[in-house]
C-alpha atoms as a PDB file:
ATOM      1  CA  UNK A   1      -9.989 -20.451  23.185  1.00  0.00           C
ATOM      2  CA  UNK A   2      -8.880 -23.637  21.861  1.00  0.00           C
ATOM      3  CA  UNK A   3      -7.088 -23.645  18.608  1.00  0.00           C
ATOM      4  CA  UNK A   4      -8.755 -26.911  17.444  1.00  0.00           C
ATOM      5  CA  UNK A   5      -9.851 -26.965  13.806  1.00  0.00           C
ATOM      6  CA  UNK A   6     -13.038 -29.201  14.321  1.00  0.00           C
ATOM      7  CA  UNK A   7     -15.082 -26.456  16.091  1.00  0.00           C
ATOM      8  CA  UNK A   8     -18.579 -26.833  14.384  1.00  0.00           C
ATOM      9  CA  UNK A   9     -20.123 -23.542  13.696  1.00  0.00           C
ATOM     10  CA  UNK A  10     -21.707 -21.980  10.609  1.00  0.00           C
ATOM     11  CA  UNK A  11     -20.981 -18.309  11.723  1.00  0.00           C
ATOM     12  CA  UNK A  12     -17.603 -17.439  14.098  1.00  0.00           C
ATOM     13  CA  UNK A  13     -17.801 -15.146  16.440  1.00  0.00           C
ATOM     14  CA  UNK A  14     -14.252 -14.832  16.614  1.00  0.00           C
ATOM     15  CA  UNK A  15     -11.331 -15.653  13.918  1.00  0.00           C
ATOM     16  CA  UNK A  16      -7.415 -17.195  14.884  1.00  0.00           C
ATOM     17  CA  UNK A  17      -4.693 -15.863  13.031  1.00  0.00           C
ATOM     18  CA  UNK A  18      -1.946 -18.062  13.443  1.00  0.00           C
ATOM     19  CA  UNK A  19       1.138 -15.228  12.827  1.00  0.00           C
ATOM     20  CA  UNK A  20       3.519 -17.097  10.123  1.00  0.00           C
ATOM     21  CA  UNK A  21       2.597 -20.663  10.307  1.00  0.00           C
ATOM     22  CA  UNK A  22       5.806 -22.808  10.433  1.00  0.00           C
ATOM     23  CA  UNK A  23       7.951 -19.752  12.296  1.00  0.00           C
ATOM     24  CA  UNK A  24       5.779 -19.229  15.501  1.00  0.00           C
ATOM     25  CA  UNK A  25       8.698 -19.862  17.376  1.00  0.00           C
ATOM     26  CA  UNK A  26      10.587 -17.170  15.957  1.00  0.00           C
ATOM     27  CA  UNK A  27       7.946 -14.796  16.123  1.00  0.00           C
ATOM     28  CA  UNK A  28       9.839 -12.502  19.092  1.00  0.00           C
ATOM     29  CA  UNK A  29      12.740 -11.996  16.641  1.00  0.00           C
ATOM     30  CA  UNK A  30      10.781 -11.598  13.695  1.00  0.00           C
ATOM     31  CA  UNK A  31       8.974  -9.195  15.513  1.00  0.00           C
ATOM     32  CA  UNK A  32      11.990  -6.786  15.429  1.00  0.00           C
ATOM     33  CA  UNK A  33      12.616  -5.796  12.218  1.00  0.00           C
ATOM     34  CA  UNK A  34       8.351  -5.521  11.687  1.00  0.00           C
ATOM     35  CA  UNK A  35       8.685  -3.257  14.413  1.00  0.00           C
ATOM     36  CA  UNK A  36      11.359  -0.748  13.373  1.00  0.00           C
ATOM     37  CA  UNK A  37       9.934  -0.797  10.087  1.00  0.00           C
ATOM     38  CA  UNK A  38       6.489   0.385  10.894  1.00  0.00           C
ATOM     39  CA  UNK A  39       8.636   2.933  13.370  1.00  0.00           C
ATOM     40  CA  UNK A  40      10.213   4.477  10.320  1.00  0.00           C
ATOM     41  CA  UNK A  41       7.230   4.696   8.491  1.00  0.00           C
ATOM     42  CA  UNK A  42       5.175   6.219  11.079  1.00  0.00           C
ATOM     43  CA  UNK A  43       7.863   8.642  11.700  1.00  0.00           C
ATOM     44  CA  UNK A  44       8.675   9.438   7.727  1.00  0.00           C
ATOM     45  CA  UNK A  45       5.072  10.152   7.073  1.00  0.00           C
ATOM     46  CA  UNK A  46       4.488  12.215   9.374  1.00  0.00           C
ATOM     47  CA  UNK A  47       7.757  13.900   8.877  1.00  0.00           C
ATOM     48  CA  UNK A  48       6.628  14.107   5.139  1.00  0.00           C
ATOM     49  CA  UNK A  49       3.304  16.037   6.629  1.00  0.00           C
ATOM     50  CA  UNK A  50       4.562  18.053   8.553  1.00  0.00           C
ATOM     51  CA  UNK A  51       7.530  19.740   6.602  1.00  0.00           C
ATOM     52  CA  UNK A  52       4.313  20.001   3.810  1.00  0.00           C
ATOM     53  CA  UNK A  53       2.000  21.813   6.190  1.00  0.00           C
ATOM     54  CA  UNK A  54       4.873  24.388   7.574  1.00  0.00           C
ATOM     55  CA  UNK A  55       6.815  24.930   3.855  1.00  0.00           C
ATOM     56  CA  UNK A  56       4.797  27.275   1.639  1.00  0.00           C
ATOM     57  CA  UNK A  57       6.464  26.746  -1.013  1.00  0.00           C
ATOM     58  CA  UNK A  58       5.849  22.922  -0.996  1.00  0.00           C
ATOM     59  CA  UNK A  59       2.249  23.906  -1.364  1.00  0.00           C
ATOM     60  CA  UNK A  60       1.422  23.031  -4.689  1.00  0.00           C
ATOM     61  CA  UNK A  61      -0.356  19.469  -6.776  1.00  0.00           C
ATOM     62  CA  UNK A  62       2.761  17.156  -6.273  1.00  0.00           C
ATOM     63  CA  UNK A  63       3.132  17.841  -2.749  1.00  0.00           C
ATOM     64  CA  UNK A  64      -0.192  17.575  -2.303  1.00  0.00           C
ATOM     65  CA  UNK A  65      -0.360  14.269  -3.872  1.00  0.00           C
ATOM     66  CA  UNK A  66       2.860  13.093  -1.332  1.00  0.00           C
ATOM     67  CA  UNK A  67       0.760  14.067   1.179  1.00  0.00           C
ATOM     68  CA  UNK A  68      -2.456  12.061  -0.185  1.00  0.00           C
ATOM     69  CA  UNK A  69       0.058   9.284  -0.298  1.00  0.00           C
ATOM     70  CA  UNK A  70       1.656   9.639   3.372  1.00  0.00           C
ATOM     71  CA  UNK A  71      -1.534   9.312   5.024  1.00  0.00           C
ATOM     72  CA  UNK A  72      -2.816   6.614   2.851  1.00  0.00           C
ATOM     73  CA  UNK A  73       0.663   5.227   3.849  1.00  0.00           C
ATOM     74  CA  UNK A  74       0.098   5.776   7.668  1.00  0.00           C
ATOM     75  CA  UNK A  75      -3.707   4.051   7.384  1.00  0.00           C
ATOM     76  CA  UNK A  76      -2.452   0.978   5.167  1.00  0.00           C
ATOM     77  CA  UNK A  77       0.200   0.062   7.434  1.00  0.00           C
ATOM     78  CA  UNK A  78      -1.764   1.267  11.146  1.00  0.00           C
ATOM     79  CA  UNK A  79      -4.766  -1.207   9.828  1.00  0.00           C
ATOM     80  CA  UNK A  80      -2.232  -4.549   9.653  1.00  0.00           C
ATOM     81  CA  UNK A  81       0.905  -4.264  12.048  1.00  0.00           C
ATOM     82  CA  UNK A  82      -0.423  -3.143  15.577  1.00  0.00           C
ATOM     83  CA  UNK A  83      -2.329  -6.877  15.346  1.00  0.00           C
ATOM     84  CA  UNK A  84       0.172  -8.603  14.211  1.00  0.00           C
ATOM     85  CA  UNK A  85       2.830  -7.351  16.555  1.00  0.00           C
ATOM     86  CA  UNK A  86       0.065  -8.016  19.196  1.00  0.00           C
ATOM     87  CA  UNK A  87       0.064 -11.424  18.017  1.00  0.00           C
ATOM     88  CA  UNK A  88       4.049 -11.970  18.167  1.00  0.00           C
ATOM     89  CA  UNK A  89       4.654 -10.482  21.460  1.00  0.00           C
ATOM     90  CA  UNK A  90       1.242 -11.783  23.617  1.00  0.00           C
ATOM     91  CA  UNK A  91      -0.172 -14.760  20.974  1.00  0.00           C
ATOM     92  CA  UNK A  92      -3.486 -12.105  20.876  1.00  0.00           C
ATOM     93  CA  UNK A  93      -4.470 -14.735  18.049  1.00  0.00           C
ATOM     94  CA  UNK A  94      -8.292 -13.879  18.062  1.00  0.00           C
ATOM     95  CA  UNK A  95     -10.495 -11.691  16.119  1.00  0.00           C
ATOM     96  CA  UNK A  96     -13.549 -10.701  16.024  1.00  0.00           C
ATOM     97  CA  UNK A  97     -15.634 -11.922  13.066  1.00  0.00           C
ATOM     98  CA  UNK A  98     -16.577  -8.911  12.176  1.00  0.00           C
ATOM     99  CA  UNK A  99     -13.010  -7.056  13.031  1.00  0.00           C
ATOM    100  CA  UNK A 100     -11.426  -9.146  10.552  1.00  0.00           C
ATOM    101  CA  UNK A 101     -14.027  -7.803   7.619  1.00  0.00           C
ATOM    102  CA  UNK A 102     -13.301  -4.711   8.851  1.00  0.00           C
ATOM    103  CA  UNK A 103      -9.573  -4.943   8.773  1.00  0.00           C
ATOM    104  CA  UNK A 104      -9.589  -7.162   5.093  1.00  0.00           C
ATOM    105  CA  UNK A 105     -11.999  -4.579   3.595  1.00  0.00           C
ATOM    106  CA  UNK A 106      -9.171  -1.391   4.746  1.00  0.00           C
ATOM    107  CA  UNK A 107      -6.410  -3.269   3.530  1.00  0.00           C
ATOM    108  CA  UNK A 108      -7.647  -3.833   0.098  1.00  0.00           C
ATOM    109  CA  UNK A 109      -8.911  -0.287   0.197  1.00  0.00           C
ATOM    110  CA  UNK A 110      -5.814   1.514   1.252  1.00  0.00           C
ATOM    111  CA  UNK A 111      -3.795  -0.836  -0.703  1.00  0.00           C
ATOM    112  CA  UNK A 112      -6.210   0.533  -4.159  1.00  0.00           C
ATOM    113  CA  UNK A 113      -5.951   3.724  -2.508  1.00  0.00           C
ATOM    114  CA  UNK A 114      -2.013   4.143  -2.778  1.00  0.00           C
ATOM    115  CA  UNK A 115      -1.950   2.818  -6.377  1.00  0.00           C
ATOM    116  CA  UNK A 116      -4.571   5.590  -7.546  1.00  0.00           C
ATOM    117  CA  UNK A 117      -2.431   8.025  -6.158  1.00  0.00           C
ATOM    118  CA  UNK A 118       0.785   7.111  -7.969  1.00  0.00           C
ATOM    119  CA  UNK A 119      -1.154   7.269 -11.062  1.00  0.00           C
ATOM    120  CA  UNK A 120      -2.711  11.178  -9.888  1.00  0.00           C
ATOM    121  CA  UNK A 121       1.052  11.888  -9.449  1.00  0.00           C
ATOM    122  CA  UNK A 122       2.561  10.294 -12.797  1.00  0.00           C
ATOM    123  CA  UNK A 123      -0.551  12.652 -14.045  1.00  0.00           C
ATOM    124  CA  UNK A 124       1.269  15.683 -12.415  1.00  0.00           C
ATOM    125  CA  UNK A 125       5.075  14.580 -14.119  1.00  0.00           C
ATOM    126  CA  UNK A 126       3.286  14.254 -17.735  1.00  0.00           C
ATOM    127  CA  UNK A 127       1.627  17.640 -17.179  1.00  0.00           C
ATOM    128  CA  UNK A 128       5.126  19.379 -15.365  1.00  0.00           C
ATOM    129  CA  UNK A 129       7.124  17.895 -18.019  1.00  0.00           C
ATOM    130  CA  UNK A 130       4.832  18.054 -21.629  1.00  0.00           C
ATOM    131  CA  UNK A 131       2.782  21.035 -20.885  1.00  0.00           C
ATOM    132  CA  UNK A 132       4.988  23.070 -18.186  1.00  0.00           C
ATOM    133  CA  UNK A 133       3.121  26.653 -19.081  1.00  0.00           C
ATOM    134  CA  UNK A 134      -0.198  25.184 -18.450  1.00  0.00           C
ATOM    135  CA  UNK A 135       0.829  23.780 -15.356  1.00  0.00           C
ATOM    136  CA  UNK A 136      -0.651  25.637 -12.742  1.00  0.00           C
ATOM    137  CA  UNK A 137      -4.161  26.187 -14.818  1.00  0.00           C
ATOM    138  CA  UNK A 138      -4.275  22.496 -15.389  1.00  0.00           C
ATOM    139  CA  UNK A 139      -3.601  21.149 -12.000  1.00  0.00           C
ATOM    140  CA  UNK A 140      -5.412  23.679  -9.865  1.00  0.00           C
ATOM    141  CA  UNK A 141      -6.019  22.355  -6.365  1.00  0.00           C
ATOM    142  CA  UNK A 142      -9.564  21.995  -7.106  1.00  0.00           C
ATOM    143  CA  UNK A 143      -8.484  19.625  -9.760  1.00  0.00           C
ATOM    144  CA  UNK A 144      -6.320  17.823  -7.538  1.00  0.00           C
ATOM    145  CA  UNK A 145      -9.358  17.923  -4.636  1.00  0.00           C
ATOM    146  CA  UNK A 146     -11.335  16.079  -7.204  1.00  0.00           C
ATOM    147  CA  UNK A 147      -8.750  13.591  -8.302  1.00  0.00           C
ATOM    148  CA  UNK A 148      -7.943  12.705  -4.654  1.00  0.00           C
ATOM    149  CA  UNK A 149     -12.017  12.326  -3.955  1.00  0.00           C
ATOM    150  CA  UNK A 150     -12.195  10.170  -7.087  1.00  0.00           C
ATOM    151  CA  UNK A 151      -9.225   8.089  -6.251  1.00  0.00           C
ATOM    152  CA  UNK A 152     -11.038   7.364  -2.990  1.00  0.00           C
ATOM    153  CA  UNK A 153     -14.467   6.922  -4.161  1.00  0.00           C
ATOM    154  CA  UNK A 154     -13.206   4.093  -6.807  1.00  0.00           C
ATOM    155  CA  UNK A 155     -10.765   2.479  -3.904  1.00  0.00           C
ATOM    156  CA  UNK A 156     -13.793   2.527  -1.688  1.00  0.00           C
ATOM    157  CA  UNK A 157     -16.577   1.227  -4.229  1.00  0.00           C
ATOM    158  CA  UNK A 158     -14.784  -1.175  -6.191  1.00  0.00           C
ATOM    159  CA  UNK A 159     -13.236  -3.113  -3.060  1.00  0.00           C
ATOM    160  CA  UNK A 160     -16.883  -2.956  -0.951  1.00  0.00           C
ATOM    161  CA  UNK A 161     -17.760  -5.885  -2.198  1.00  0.00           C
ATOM    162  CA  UNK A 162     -14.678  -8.374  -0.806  1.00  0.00           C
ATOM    163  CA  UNK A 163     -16.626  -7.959   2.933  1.00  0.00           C
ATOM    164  CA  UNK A 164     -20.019  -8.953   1.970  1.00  0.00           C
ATOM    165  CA  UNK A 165     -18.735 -11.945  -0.481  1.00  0.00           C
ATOM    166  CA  UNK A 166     -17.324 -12.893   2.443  1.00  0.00           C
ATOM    167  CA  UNK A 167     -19.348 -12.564   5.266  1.00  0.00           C
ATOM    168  CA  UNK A 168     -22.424 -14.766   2.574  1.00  0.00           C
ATOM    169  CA  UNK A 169     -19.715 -17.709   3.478  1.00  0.00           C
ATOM    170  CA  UNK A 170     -19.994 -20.593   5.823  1.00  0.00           C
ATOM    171  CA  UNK A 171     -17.453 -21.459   8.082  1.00  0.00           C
ATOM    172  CA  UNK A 172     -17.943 -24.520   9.720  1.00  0.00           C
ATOM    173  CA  UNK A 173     -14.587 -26.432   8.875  1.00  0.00           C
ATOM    174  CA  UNK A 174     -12.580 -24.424  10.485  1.00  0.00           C
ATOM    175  CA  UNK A 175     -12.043 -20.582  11.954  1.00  0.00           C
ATOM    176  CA  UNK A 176      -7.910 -20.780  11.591  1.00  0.00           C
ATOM    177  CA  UNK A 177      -6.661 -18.169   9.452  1.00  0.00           C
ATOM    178  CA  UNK A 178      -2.888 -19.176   9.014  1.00  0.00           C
ATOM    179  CA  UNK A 179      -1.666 -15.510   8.469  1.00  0.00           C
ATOM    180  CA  UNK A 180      -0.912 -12.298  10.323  1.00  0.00           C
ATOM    181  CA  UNK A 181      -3.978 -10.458   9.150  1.00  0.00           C
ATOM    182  CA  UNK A 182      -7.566 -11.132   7.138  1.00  0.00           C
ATOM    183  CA  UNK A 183      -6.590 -11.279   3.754  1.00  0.00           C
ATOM    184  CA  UNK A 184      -8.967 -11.754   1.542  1.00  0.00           C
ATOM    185  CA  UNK A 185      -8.401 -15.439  -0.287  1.00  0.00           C
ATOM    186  CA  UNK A 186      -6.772 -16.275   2.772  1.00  0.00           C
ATOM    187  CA  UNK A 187     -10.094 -16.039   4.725  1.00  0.00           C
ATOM    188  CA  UNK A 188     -12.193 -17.753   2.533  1.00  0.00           C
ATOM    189  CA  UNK A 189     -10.497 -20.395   1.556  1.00  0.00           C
ATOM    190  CA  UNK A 190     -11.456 -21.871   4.884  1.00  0.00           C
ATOM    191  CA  UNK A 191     -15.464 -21.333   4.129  1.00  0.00           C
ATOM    192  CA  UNK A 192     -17.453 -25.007   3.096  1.00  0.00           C
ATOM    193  CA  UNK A 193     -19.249 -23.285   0.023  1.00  0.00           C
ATOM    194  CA  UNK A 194     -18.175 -22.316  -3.842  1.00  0.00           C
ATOM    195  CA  UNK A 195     -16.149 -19.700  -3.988  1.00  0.00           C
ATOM    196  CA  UNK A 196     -15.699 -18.909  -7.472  1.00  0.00           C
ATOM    197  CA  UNK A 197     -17.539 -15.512  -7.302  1.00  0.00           C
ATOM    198  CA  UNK A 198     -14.938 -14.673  -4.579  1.00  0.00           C
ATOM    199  CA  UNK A 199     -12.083 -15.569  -7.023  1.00  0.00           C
ATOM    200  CA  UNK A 200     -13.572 -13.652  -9.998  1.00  0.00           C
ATOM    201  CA  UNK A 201     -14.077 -10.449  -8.320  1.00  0.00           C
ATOM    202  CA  UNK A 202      -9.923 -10.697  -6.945  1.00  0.00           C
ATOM    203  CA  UNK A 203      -9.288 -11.701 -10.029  1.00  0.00           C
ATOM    204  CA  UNK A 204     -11.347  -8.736 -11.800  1.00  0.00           C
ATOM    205  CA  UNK A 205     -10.393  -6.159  -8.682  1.00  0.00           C
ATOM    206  CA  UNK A 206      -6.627  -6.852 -10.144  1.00  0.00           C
ATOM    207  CA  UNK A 207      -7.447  -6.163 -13.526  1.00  0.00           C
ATOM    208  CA  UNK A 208      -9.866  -2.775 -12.765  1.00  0.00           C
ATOM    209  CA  UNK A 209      -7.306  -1.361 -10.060  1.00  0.00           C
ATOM    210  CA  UNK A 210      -3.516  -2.352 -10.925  1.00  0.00           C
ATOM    211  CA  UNK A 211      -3.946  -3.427 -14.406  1.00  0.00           C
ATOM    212  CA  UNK A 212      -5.639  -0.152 -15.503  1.00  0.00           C
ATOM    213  CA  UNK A 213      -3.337   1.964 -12.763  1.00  0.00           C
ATOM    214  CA  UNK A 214       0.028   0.321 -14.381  1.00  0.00           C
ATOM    215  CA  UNK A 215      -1.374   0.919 -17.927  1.00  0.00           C
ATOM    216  CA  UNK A 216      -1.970   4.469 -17.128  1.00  0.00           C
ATOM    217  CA  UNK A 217       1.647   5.174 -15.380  1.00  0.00           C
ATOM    218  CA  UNK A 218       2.936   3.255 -18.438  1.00  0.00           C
ATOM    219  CA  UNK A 219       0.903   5.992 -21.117  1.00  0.00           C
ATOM    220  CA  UNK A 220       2.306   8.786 -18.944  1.00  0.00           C
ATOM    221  CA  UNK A 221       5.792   7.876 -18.851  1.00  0.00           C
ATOM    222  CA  UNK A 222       5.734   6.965 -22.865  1.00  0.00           C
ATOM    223  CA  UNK A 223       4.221  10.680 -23.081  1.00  0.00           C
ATOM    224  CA  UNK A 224       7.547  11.861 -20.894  1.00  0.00           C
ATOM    225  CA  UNK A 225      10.263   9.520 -22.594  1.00  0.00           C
ATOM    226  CA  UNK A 226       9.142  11.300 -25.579  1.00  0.00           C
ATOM    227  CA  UNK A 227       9.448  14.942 -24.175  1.00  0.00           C
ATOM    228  CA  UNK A 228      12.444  13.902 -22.697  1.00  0.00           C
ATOM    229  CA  UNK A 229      14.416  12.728 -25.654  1.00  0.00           C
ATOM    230  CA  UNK A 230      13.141  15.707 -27.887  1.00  0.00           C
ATOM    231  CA  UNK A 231      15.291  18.302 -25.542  1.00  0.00           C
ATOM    232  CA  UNK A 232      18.750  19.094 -27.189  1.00  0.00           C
ATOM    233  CA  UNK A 233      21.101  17.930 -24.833  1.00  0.00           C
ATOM    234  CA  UNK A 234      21.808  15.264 -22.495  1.00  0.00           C
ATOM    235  CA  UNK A 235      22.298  17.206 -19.749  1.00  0.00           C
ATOM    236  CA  UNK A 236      19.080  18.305 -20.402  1.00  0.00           C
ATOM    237  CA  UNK A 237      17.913  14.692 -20.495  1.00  0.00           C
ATOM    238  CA  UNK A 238      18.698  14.028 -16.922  1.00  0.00           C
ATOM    239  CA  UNK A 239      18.031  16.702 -15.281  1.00  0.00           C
ATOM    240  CA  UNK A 240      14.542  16.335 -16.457  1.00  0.00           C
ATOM    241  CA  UNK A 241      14.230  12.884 -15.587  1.00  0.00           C
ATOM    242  CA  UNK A 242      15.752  13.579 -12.409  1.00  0.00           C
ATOM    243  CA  UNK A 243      12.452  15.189 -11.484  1.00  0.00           C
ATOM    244  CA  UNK A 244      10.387  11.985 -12.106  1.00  0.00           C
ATOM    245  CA  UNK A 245      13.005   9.792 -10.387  1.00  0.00           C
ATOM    246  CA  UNK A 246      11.077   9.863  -6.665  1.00  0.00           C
ATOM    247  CA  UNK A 247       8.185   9.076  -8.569  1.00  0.00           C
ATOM    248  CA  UNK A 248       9.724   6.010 -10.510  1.00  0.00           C
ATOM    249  CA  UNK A 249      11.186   4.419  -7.061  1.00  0.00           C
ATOM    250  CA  UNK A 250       7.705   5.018  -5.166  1.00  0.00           C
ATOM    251  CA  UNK A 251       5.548   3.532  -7.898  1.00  0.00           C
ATOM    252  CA  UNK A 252       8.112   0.334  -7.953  1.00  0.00           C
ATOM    253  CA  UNK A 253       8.554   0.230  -4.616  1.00  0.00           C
ATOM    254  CA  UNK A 254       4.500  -0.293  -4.329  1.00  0.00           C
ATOM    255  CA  UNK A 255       3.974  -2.409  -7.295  1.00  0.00           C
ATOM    256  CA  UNK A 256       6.822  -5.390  -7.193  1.00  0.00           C
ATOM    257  CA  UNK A 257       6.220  -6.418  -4.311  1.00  0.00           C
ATOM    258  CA  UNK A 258       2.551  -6.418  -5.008  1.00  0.00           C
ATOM    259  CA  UNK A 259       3.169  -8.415  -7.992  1.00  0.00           C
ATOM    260  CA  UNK A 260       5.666 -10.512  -6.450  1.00  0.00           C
ATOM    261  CA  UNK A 261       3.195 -11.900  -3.936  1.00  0.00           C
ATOM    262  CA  UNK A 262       0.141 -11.820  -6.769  1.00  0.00           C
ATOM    263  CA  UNK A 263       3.054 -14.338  -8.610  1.00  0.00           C
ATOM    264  CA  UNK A 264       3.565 -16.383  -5.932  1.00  0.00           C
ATOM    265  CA  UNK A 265       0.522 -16.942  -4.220  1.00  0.00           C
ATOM    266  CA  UNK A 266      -1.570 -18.063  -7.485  1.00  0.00           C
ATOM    267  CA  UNK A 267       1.052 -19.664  -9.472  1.00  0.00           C
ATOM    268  CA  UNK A 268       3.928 -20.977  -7.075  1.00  0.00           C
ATOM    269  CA  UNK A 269       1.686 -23.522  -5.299  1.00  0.00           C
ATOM    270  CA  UNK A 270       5.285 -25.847  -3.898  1.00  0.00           C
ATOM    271  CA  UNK A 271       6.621 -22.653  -2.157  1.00  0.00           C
ATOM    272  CA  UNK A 272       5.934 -22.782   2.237  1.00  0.00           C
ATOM    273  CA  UNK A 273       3.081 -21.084   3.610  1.00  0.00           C
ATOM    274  CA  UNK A 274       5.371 -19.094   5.667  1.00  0.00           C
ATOM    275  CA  UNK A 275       7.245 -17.414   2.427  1.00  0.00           C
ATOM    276  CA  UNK A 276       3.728 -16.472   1.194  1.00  0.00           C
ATOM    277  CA  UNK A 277       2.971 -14.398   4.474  1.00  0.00           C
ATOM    278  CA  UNK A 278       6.384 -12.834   4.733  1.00  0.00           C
ATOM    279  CA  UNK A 279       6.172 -11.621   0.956  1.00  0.00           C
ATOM    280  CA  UNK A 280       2.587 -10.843   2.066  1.00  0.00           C
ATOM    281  CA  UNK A 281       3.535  -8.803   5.186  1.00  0.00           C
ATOM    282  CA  UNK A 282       6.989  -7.029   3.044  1.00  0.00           C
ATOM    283  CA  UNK A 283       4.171  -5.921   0.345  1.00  0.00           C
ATOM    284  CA  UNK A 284       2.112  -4.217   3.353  1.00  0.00           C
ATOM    285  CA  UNK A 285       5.361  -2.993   4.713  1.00  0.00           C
ATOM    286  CA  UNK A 286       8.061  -2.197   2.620  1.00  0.00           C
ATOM    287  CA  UNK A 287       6.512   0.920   0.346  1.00  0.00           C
ATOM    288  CA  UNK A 288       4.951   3.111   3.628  1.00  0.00           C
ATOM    289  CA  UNK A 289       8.645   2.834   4.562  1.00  0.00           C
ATOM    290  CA  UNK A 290      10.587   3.621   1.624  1.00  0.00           C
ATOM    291  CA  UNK A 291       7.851   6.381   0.244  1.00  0.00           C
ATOM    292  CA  UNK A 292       9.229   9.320   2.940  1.00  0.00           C
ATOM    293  CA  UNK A 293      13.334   7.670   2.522  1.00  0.00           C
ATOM    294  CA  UNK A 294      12.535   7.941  -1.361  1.00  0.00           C
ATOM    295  CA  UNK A 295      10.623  11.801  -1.368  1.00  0.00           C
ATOM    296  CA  UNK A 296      13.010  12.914   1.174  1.00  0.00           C
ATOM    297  CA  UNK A 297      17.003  12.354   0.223  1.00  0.00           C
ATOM    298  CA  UNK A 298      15.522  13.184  -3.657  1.00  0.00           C
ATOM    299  CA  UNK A 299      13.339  16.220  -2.563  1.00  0.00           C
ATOM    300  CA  UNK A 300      15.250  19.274  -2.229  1.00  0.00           C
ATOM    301  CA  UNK A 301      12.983  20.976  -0.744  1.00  0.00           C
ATOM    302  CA  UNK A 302      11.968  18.459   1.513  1.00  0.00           C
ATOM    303  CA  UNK A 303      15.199  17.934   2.289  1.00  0.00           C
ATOM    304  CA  UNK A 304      16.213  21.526   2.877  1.00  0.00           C
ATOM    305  CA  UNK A 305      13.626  22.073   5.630  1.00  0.00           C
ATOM    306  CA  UNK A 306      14.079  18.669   7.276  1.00  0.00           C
ATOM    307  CA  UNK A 307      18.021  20.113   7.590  1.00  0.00           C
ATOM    308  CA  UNK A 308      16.283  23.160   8.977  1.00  0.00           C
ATOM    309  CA  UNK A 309      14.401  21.215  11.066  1.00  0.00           C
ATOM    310  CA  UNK A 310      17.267  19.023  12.709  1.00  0.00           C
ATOM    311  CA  UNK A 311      20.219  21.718  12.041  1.00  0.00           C
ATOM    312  CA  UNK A 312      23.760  19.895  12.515  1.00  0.00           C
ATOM    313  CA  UNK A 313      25.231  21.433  16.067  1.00  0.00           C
ATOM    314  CA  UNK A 314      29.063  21.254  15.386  1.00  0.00           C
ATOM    315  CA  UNK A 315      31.303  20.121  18.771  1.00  0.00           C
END
């Protein structure tokens, strides 16, 4: 199929995504570093998995949650990076109209998915840290069933409409998506029609999920600071802390570069297409590899059996 940009057609059967307009000659090499990162994520997840299912004593709400989180992990960055490494190694540009609602609705989903989970586990630091006897009554794992089957019942609700405020638009200008995957704005900015409802619901979908999700992590932490810095020594202090420090990295490590590309993509409207896809790609990217890095060199448990698992052979 042609990549001409004059095709006349109301409804596409098929979609082009250009890779990272402006670099396709450096796709190959680009290609590399994608790569190895989605290897180390797929690898680190299930690693993280795994040492969960086979350690008893890692059965409890926060591992749990990790867990919630490693698979979301898996499914956020599976739904993106096979395509685009398809696209950079055989220029497999096309997709199917439908594929590409598919694949924009499981982004956005995942992606709401793996910020209600950092709030269930800042949830499990406020109750570990300010109410440590009630604990285990608190957080039973039918509480943490339910908060994992609410996270993905809002993910799933709340983001079902980007698909059908999509599919209601006309595309007769053009069917070139100049990205690596069906992002949302991305894909209707190319539709002939008002898309103002489209850009109100983003803009509300950012306020309902991250805004609220960063307020609550926020209320939680203020809750811990204040826990923290009641204990009598420093010593104290830290080591306390210490056990919300994998949680502080993962939730940072998901939300700037989410907010780096929200920043740039409304508000820096000089900066190259290409830097808006790269930042777009790192946000997809860079937390479902640093998640099982982060849980796993400041786990001891985790780390303990992964040792066990891979035990050093001296010569």
């Amino acid at each position: 199929m042609s990549d001409s940009n004059t095709t006349d057609f109301t409804n596409p059967s098929t979609f082009i995504l250009l890779g990272i307009p402006g670099l396709e000659a450096a796709h190959v090499w680009i290609s590399i570093p994608f790569c190895a990162i989605y290897a180390l994520a797929i690898l680190g997840n299930f690693t993280i998995l795994l040492i969960v299912k086979i350690e008893p004593s890692l059965h409890g709400p926060m591992f749990y949650f990790l867990c919630m989180l490693a698979v979301t992990d898996l499914a956020l960055s599976t739904s993106t990076v096979p395509k685009m490494l398809s696209i950079f190694w055989f220029n497999s540009r096309e997709i199917d109209f439908s594929a590409c609602l598919a694949q924009l609705y499981f982004i956005h989903c995942f992606s709401a998915m793996e910020s209600g989970i950092l709030v269930a586990m800042a949830l499990d630091r406020y109750v570990a840290i300010c109410h440590p006897l009630r604990h285990s009554t608190i957080l039973t794992n039918a509480a943490v069933a339910k908060l994992g089957l609410a996270v993905v019942l809002r993910s799933s609700m709340l983001v079902l409409p980007n698909p059908f405020l999509a599919r209601r638009c006309p595309y007769h200008r053009t069917n070139i998506i100049p990205h690596t995957y069906c992002e949302h704005i991305s894909m209707v900015k190319l539709a002939c029609a008002d898309i103002r409802v489209n850009n109100y619901y983003g803009f509300s979908l950012i306020f309902l999920i991250t805004g609220v999700d960063v307020f609550l992590i926020a209320l939680s932490y203020t809750q811990i600071l204040r826990a923290i810095f009641s204990l009598p020594t420093k010593d104290a202090w830290l080591k306390t802390f210490w056990t919300c420090s994998s949680h502080v990295f993962a939730t940072l490590a998901f939300y700037i570069p989410g907010l780096f590309f929200i920043l740039t993509h409304r508000f820096a409207q000089n900066v190259p297409l290409h830097f808006h896809v790269l930042s777009a790609n790192m946000h997809i990217l860079v937390s479902p590899m640093l998640n099982p890095l982060i849980y796993g060199l400041k786990t001891k448990q985790i780390r303990n059996r992964l040792l066990w698992l891979f035990p050093h052979k001296g010569p």
